[in-house]
PDB file of N, CA and C in Angstrom:
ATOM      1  N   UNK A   1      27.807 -18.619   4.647  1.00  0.00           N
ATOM      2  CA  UNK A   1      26.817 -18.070   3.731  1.00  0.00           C
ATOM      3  C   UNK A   1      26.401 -16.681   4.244  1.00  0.00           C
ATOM      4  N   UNK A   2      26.008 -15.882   2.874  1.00  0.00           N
ATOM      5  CA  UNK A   2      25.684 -14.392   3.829  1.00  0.00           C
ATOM      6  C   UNK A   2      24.653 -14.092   4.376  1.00  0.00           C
ATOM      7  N   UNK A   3      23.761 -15.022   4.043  1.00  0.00           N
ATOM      8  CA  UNK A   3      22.164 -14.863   4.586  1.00  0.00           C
ATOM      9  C   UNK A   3      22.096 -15.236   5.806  1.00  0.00           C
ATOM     10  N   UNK A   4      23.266 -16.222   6.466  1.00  0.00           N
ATOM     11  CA  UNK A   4      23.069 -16.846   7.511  1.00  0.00           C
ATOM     12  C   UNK A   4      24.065 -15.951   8.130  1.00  0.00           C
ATOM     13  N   UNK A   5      24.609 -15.123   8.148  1.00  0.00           N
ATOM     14  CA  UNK A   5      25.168 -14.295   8.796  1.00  0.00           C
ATOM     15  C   UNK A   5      24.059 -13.076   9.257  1.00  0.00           C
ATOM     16  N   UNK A   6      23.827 -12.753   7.894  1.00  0.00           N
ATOM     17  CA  UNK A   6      22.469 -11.616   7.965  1.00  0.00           C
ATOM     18  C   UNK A   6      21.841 -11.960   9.075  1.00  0.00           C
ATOM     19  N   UNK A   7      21.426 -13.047   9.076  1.00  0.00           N
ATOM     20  CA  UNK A   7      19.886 -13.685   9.494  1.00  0.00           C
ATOM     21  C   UNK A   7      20.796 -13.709  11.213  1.00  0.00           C
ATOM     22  N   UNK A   8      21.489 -13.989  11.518  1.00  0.00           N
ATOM     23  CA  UNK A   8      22.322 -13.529  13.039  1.00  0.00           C
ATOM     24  C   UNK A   8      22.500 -12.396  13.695  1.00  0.00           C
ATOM     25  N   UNK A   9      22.785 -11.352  12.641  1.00  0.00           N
ATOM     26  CA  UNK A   9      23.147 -10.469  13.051  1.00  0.00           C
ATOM     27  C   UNK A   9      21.452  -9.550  13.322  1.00  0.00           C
ATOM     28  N   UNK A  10      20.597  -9.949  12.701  1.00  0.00           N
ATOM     29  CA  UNK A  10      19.199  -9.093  12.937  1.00  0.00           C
ATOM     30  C   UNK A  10      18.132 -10.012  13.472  1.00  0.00           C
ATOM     31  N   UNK A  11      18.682 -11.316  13.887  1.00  0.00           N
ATOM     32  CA  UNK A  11      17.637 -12.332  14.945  1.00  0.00           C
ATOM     33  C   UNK A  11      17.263 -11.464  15.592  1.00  0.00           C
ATOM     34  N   UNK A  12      17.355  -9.907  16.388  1.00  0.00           N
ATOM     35  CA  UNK A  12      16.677  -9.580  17.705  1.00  0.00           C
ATOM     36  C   UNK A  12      15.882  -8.137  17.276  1.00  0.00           C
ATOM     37  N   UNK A  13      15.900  -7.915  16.224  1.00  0.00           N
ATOM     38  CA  UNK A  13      14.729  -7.192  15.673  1.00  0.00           C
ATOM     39  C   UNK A  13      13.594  -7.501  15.685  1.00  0.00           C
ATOM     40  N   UNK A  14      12.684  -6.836  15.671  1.00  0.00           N
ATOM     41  CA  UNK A  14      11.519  -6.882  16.150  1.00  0.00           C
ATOM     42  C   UNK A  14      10.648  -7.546  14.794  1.00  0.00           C
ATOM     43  N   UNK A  15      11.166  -7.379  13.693  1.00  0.00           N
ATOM     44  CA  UNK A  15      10.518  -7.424  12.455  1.00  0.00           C
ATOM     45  C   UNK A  15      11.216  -8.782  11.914  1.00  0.00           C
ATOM     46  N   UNK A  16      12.033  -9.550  12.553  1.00  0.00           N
ATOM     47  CA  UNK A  16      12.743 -10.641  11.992  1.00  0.00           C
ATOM     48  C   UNK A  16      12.124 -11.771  12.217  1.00  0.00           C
ATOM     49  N   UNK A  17      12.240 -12.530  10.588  1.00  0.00           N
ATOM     50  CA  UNK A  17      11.366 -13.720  10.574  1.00  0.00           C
ATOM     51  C   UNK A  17      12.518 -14.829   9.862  1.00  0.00           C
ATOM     52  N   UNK A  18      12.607 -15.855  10.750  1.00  0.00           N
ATOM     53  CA  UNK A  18      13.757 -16.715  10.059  1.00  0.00           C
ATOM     54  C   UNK A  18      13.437 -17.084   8.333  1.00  0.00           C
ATOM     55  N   UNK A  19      14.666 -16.601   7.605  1.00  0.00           N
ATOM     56  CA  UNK A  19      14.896 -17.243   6.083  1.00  0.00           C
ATOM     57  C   UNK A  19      14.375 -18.649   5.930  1.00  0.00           C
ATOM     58  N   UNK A  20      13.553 -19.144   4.953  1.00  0.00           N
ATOM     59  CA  UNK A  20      13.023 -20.423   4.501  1.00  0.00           C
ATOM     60  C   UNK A  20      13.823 -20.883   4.147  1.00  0.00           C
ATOM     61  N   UNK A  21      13.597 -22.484   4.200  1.00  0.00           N
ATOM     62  CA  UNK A  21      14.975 -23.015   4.118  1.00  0.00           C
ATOM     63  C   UNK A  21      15.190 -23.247   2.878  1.00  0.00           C
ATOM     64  N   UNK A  22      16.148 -23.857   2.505  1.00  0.00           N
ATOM     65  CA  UNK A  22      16.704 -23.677   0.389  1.00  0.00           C
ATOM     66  C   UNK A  22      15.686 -23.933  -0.174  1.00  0.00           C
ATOM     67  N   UNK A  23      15.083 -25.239   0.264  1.00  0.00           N
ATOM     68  CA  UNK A  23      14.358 -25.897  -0.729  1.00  0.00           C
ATOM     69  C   UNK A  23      12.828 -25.636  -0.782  1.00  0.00           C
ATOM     70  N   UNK A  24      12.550 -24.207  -0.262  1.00  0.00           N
ATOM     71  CA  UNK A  24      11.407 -23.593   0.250  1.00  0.00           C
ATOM     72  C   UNK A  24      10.926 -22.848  -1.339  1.00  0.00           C
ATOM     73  N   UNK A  25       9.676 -22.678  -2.369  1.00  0.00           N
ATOM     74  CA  UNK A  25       9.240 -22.163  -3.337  1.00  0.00           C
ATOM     75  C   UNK A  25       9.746 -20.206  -2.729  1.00  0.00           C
ATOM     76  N   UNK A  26       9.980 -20.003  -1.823  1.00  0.00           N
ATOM     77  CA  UNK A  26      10.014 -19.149  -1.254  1.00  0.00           C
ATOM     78  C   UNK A  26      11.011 -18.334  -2.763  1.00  0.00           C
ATOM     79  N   UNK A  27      12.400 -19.037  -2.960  1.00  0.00           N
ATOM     80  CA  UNK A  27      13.579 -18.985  -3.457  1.00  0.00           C
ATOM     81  C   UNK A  27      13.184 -19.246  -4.618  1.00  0.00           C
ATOM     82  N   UNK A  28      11.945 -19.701  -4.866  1.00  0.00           N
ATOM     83  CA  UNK A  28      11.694 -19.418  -6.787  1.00  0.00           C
ATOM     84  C   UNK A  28      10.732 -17.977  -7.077  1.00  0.00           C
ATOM     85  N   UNK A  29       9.949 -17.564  -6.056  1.00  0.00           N
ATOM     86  CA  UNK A  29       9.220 -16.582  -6.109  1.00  0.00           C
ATOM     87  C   UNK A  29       9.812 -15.563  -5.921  1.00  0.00           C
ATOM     88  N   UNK A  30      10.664 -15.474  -4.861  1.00  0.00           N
ATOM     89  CA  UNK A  30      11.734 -14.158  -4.855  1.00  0.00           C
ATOM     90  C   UNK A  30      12.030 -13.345  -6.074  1.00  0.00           C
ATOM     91  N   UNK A  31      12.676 -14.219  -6.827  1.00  0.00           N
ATOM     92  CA  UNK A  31      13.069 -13.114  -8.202  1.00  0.00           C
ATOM     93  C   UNK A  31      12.014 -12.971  -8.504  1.00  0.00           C
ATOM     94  N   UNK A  32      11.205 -13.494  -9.245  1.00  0.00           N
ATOM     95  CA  UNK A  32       9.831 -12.777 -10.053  1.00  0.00           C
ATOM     96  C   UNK A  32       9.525 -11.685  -9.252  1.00  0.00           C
ATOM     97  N   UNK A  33       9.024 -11.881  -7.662  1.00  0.00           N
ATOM     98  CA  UNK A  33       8.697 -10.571  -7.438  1.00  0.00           C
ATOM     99  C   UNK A  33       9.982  -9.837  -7.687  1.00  0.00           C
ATOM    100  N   UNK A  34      10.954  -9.626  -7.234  1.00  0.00           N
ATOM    101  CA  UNK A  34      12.170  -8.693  -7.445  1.00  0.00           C
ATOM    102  C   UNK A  34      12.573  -7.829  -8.700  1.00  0.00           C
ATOM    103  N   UNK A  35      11.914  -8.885 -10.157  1.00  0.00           N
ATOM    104  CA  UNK A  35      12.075  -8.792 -11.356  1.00  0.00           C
ATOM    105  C   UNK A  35      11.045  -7.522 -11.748  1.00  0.00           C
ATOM    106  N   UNK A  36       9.507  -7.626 -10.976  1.00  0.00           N
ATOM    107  CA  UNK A  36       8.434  -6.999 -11.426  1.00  0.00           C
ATOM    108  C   UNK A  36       8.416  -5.588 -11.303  1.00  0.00           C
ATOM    109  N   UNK A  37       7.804  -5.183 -12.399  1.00  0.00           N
ATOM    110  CA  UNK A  37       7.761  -3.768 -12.530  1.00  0.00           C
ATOM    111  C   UNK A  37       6.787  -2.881 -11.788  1.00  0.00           C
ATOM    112  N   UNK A  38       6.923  -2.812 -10.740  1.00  0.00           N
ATOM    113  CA  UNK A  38       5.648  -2.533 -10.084  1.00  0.00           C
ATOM    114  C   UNK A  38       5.338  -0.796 -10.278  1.00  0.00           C
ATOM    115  N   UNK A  39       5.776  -0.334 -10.687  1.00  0.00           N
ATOM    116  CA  UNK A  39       5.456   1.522 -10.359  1.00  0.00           C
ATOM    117  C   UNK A  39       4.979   1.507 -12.619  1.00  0.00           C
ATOM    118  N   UNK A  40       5.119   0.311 -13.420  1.00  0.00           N
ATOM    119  CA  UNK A  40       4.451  -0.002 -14.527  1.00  0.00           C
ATOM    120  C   UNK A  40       3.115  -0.051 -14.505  1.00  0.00           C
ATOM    121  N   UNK A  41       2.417  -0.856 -13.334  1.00  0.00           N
ATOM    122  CA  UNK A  41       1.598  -1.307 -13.140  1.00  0.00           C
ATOM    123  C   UNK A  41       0.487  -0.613 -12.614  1.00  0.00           C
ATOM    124  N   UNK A  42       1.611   0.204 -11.222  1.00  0.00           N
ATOM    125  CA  UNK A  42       0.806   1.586 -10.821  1.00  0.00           C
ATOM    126  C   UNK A  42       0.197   2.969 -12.270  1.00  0.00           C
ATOM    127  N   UNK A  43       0.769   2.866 -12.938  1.00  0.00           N
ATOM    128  CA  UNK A  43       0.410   3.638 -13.905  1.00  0.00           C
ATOM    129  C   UNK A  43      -0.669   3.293 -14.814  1.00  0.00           C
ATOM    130  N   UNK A  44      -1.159   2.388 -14.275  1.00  0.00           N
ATOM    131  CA  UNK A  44      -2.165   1.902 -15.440  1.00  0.00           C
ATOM    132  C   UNK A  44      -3.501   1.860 -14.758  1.00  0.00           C
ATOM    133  N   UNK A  45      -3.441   1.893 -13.256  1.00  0.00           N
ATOM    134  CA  UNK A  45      -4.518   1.902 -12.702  1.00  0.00           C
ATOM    135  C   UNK A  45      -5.081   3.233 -12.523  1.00  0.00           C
ATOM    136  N   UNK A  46      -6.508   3.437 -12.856  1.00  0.00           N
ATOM    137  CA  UNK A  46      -7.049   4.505 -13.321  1.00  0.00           C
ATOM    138  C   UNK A  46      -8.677   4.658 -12.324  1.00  0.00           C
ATOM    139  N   UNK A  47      -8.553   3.907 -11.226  1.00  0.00           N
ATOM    140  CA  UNK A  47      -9.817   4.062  -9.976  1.00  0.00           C
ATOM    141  C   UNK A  47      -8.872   4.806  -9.342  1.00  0.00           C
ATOM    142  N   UNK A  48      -9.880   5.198  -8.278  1.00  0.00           N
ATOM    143  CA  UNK A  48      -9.467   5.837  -7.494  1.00  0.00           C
ATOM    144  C   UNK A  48      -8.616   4.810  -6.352  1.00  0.00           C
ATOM    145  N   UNK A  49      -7.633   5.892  -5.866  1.00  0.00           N
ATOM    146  CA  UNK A  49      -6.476   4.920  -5.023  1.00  0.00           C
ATOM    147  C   UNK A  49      -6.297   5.106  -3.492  1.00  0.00           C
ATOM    148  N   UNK A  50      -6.187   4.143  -2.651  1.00  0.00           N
ATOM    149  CA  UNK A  50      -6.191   4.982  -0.969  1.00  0.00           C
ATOM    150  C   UNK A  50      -4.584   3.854  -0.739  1.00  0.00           C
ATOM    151  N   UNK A  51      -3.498   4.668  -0.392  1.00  0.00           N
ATOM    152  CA  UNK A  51      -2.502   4.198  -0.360  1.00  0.00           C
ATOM    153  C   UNK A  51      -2.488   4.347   1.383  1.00  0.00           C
ATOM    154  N   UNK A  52      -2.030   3.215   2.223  1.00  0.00           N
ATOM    155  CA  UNK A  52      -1.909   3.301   3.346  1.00  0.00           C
ATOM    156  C   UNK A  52      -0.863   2.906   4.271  1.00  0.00           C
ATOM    157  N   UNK A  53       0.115   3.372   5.211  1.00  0.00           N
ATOM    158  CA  UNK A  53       1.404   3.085   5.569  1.00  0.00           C
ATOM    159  C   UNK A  53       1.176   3.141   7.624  1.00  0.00           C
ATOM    160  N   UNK A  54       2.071   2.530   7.252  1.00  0.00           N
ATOM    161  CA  UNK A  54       2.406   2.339   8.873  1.00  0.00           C
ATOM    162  C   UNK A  54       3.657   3.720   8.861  1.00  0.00           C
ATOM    163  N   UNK A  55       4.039   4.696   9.680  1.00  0.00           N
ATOM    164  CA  UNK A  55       4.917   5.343   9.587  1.00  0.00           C
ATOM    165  C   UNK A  55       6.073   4.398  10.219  1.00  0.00           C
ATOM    166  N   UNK A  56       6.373   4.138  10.880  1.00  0.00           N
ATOM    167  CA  UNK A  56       7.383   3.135  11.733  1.00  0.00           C
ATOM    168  C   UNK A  56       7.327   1.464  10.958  1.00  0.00           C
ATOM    169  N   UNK A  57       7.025   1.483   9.684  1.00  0.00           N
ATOM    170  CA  UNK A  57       7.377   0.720   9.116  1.00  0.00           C
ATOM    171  C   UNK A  57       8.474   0.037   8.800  1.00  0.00           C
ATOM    172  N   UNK A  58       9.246  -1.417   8.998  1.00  0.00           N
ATOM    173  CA  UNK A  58      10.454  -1.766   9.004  1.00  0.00           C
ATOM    174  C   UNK A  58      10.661  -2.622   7.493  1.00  0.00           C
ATOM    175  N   UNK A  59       9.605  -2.499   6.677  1.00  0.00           N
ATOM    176  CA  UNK A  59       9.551  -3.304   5.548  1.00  0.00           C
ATOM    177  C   UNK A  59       9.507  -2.576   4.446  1.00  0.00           C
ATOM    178  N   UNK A  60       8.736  -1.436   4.641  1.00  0.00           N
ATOM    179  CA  UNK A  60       8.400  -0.130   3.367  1.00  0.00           C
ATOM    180  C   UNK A  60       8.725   0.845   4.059  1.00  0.00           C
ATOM    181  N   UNK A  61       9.534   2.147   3.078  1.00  0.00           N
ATOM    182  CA  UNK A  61       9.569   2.920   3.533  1.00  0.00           C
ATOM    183  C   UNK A  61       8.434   3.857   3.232  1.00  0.00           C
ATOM    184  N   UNK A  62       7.412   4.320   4.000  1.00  0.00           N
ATOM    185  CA  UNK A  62       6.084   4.361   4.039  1.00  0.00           C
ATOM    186  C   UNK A  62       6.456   6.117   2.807  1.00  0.00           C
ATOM    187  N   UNK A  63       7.097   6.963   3.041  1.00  0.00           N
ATOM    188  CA  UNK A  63       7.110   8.442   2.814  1.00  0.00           C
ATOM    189  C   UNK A  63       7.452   8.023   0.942  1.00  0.00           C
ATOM    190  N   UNK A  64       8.515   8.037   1.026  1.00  0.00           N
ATOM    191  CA  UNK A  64       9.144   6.873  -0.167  1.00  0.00           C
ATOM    192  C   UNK A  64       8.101   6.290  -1.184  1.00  0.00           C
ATOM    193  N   UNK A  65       7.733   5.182  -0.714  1.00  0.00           N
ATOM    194  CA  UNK A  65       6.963   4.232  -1.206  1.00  0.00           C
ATOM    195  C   UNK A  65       5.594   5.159  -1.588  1.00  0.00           C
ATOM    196  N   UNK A  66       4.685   5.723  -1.049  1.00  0.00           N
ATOM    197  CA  UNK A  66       4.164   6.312  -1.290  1.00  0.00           C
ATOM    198  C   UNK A  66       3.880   7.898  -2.072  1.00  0.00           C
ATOM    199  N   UNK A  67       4.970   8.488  -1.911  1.00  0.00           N
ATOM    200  CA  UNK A  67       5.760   9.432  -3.108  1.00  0.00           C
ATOM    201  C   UNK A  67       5.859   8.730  -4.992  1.00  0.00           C
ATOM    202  N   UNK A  68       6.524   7.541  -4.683  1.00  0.00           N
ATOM    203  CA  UNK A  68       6.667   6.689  -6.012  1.00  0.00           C
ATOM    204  C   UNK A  68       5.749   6.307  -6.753  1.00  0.00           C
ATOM    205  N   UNK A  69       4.771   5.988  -6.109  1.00  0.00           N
ATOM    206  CA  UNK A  69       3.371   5.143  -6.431  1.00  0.00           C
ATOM    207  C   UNK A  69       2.677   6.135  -7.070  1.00  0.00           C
ATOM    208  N   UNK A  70       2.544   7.148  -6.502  1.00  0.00           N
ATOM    209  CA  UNK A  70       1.208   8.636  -6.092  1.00  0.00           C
ATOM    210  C   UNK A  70       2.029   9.630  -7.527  1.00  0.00           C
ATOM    211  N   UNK A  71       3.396   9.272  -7.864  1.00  0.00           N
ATOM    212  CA  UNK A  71       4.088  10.221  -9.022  1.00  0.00           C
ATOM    213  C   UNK A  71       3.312   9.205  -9.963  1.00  0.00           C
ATOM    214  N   UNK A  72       4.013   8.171  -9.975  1.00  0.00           N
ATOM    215  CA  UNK A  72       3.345   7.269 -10.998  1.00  0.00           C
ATOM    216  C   UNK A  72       1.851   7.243 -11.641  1.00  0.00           C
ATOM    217  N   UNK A  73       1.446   7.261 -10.485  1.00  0.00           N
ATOM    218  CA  UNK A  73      -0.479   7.482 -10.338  1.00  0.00           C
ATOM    219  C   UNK A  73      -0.904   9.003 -11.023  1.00  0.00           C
ATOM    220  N   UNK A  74      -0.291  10.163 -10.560  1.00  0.00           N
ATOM    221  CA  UNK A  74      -0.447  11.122 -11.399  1.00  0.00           C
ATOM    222  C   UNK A  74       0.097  11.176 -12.601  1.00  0.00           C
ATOM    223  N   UNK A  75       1.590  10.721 -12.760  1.00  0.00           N
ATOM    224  CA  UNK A  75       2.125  10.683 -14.428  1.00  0.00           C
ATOM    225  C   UNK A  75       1.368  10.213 -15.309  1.00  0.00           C
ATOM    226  N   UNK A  76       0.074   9.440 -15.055  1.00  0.00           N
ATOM    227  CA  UNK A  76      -0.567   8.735 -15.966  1.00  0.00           C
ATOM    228  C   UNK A  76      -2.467   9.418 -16.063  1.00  0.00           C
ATOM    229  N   UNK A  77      -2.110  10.866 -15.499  1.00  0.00           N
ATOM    230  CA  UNK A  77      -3.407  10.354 -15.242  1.00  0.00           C
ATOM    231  C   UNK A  77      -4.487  10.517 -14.156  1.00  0.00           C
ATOM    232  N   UNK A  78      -4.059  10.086 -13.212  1.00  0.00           N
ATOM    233  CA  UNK A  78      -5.136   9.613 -12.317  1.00  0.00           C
ATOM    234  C   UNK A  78      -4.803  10.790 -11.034  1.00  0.00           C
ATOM    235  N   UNK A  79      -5.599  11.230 -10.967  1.00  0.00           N
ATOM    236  CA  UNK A  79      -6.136  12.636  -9.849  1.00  0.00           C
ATOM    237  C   UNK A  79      -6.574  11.668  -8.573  1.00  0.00           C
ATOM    238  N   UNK A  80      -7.262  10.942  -8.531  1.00  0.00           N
ATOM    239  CA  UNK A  80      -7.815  10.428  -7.579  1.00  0.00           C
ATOM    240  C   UNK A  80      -6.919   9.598  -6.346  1.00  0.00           C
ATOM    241  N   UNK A  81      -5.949   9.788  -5.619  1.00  0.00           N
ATOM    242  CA  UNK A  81      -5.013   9.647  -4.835  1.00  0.00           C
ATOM    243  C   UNK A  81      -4.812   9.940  -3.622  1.00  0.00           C
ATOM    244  N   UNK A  82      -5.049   9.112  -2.700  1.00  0.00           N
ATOM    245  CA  UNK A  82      -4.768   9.384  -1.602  1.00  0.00           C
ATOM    246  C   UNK A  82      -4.106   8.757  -0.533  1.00  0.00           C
ATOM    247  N   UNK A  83      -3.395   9.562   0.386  1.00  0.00           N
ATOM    248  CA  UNK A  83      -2.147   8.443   1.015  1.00  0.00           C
ATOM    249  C   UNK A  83      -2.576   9.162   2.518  1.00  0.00           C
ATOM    250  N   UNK A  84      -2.539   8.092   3.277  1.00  0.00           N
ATOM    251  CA  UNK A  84      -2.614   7.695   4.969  1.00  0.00           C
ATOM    252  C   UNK A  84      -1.065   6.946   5.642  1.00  0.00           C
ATOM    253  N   UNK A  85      -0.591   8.326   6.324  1.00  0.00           N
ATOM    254  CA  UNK A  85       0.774   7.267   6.280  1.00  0.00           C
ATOM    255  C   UNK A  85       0.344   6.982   8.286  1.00  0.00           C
ATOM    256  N   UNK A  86       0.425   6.405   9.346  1.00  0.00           N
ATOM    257  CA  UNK A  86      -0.334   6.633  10.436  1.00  0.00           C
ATOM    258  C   UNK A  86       1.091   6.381  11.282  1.00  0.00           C
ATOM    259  N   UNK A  87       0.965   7.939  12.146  1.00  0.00           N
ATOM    260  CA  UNK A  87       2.278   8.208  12.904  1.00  0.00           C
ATOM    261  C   UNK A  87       2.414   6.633  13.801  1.00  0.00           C
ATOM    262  N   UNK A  88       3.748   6.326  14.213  1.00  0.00           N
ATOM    263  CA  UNK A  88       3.945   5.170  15.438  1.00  0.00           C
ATOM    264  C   UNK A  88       3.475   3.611  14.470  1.00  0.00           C
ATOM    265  N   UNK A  89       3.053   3.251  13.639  1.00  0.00           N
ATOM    266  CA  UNK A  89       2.370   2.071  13.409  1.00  0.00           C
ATOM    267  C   UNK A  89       3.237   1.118  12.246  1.00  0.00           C
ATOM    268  N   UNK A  90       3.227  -0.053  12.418  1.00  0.00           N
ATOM    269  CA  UNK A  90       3.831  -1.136  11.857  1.00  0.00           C
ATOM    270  C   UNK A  90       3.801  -1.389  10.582  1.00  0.00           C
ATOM    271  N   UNK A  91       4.008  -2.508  10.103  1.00  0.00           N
ATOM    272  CA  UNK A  91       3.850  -2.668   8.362  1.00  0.00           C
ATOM    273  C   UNK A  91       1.839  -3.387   8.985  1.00  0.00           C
ATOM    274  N   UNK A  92       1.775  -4.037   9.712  1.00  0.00           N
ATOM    275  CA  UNK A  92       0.408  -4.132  10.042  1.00  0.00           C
ATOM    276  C   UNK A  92      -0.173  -3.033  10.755  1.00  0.00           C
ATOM    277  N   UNK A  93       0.169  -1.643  10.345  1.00  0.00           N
ATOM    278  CA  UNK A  93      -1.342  -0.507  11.125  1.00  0.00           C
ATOM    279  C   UNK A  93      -0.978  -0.659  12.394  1.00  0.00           C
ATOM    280  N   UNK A  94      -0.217  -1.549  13.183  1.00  0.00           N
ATOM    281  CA  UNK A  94      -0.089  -1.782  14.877  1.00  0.00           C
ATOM    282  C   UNK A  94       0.956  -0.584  15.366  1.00  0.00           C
ATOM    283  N   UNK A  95      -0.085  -0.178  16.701  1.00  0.00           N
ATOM    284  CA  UNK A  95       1.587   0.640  17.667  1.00  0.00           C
ATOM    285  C   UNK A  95       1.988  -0.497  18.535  1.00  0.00           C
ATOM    286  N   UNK A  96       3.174   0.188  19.139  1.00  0.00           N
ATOM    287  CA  UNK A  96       3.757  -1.070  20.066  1.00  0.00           C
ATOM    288  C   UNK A  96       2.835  -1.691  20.853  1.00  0.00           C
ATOM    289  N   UNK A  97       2.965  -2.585  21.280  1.00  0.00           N
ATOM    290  CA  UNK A  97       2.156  -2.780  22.676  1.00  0.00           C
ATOM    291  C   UNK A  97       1.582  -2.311  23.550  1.00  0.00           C
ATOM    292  N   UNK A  98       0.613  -2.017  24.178  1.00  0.00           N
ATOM    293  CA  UNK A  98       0.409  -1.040  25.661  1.00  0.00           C
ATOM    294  C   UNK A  98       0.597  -1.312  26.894  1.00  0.00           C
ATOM    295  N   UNK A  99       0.866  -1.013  27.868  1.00  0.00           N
ATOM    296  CA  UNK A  99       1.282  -2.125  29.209  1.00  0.00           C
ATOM    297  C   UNK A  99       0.268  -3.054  29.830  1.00  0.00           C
ATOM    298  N   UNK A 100      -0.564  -3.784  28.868  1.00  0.00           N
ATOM    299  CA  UNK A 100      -0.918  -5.111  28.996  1.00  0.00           C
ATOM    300  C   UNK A 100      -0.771  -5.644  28.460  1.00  0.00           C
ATOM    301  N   UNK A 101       0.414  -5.615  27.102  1.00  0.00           N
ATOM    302  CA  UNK A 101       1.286  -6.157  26.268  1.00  0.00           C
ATOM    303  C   UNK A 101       0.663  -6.294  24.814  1.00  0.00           C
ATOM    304  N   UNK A 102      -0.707  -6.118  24.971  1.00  0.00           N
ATOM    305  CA  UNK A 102      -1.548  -6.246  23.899  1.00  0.00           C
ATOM    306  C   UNK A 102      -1.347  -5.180  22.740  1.00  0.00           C
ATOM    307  N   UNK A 103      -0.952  -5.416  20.790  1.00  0.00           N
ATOM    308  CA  UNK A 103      -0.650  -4.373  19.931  1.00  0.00           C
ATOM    309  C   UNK A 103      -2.077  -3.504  19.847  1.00  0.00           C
ATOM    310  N   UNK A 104      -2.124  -2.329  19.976  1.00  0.00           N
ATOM    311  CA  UNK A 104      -3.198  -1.673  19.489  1.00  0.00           C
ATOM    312  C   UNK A 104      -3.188  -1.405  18.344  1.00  0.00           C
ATOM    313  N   UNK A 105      -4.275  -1.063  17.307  1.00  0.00           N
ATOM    314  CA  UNK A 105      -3.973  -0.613  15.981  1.00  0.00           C
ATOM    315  C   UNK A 105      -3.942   0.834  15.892  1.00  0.00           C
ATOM    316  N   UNK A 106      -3.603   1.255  14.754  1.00  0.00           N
ATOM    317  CA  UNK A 106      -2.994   2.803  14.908  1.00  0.00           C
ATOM    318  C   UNK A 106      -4.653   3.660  14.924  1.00  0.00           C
ATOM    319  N   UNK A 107      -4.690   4.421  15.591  1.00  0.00           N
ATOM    320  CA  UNK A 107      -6.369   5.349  15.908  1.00  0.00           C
ATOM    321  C   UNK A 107      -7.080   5.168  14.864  1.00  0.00           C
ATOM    322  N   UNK A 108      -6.163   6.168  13.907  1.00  0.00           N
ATOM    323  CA  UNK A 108      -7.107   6.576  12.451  1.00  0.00           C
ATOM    324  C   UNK A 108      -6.596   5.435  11.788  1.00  0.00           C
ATOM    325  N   UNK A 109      -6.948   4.442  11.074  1.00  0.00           N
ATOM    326  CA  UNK A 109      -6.681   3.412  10.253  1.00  0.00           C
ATOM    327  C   UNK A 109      -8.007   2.683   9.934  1.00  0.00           C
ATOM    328  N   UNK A 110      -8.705   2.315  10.899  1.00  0.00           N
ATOM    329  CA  UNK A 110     -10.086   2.310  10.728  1.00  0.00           C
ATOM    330  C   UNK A 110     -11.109   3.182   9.783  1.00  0.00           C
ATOM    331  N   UNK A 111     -11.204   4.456  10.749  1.00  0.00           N
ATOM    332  CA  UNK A 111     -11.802   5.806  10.503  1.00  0.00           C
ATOM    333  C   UNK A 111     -11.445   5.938   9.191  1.00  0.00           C
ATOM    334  N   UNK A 112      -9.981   6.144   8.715  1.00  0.00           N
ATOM    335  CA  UNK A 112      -9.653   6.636   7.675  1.00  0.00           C
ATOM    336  C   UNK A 112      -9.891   5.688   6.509  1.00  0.00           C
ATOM    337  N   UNK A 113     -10.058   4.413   6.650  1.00  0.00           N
ATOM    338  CA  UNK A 113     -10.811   3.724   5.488  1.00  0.00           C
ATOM    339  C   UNK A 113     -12.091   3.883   5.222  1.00  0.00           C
ATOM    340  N   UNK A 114     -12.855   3.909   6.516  1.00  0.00           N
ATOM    341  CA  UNK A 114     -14.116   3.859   6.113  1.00  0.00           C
ATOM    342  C   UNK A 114     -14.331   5.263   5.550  1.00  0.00           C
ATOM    343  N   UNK A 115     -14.323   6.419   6.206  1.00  0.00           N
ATOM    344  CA  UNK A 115     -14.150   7.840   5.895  1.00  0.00           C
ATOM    345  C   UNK A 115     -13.597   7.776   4.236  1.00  0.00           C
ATOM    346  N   UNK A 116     -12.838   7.423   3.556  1.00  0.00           N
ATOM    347  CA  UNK A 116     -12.234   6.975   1.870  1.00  0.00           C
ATOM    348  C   UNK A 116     -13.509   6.346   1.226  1.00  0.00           C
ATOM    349  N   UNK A 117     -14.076   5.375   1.863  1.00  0.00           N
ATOM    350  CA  UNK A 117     -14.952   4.426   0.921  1.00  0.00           C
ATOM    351  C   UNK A 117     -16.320   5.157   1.245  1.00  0.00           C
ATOM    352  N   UNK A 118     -16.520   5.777   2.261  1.00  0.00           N
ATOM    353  CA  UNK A 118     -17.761   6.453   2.072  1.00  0.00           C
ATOM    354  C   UNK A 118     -17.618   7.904   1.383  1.00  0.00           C
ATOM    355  N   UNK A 119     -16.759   8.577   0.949  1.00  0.00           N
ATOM    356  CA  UNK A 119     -16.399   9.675   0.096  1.00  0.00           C
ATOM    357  C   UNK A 119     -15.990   9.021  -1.242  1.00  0.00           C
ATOM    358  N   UNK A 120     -16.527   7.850  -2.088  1.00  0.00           N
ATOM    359  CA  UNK A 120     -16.458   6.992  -3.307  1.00  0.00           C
ATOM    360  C   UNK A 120     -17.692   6.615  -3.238  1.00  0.00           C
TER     361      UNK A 120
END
């Protein structure tokens, strides 16, 4: 099977989470999300937006993803846009570890939310 090849060949990534097994809802939800129109959806929202990325993201491509959204968001409309992509940090805001093994979160990720919601 190719998933179980996949799923071998990227066991030692840092971001790898073993495939659910067949009979997991996992494998009915997949398509719907896959199916959904999501940059549709972005266009319709008309608040103001704080888009936020890990730069070293292994799930989104943070530059990308946020380019798409933020076209969408203006094609329709909406001025109010803003994107935080945070150098070094994960799909969770985390940098690596520090040498007490513990993830720190990325500096500004904090700051920069609260700093957004108190300028709203």
């Amino acid at each position: 099977m190719r998933l179980d090849s996949l799923a071998a060949a990227l066991r030692d990534r840092s971001w790898f989470f073993p495939p659910p097994p067949p009979d997991d809802a996992y494998w009915v939800l997949s398509p719907m999300f896959a199916g959904h129109r999501t940059l549709e959806w972005w266009s319709r929202v008309r608040v103001p937006v704080l888009l936020v990325y890990g730069a070293d993201d292994q799930r989104v491509q943070a530059a990308r993803s946020a380019e798409r959204i933020a076209a969408a968001l203006h094609g329709a409309g909406n001025s109010d846009v803003t994107v935080q992509i945070h150098p070094g940090a994960d799909h969770t805001f985390r940098l690596a570890p520090g040498p007490g093994g513990w993830p720190v979160t990325a500096p500004g990720y904090v700051p920069g939310l609260l700093d957004w919601l108190a300028k709203r």
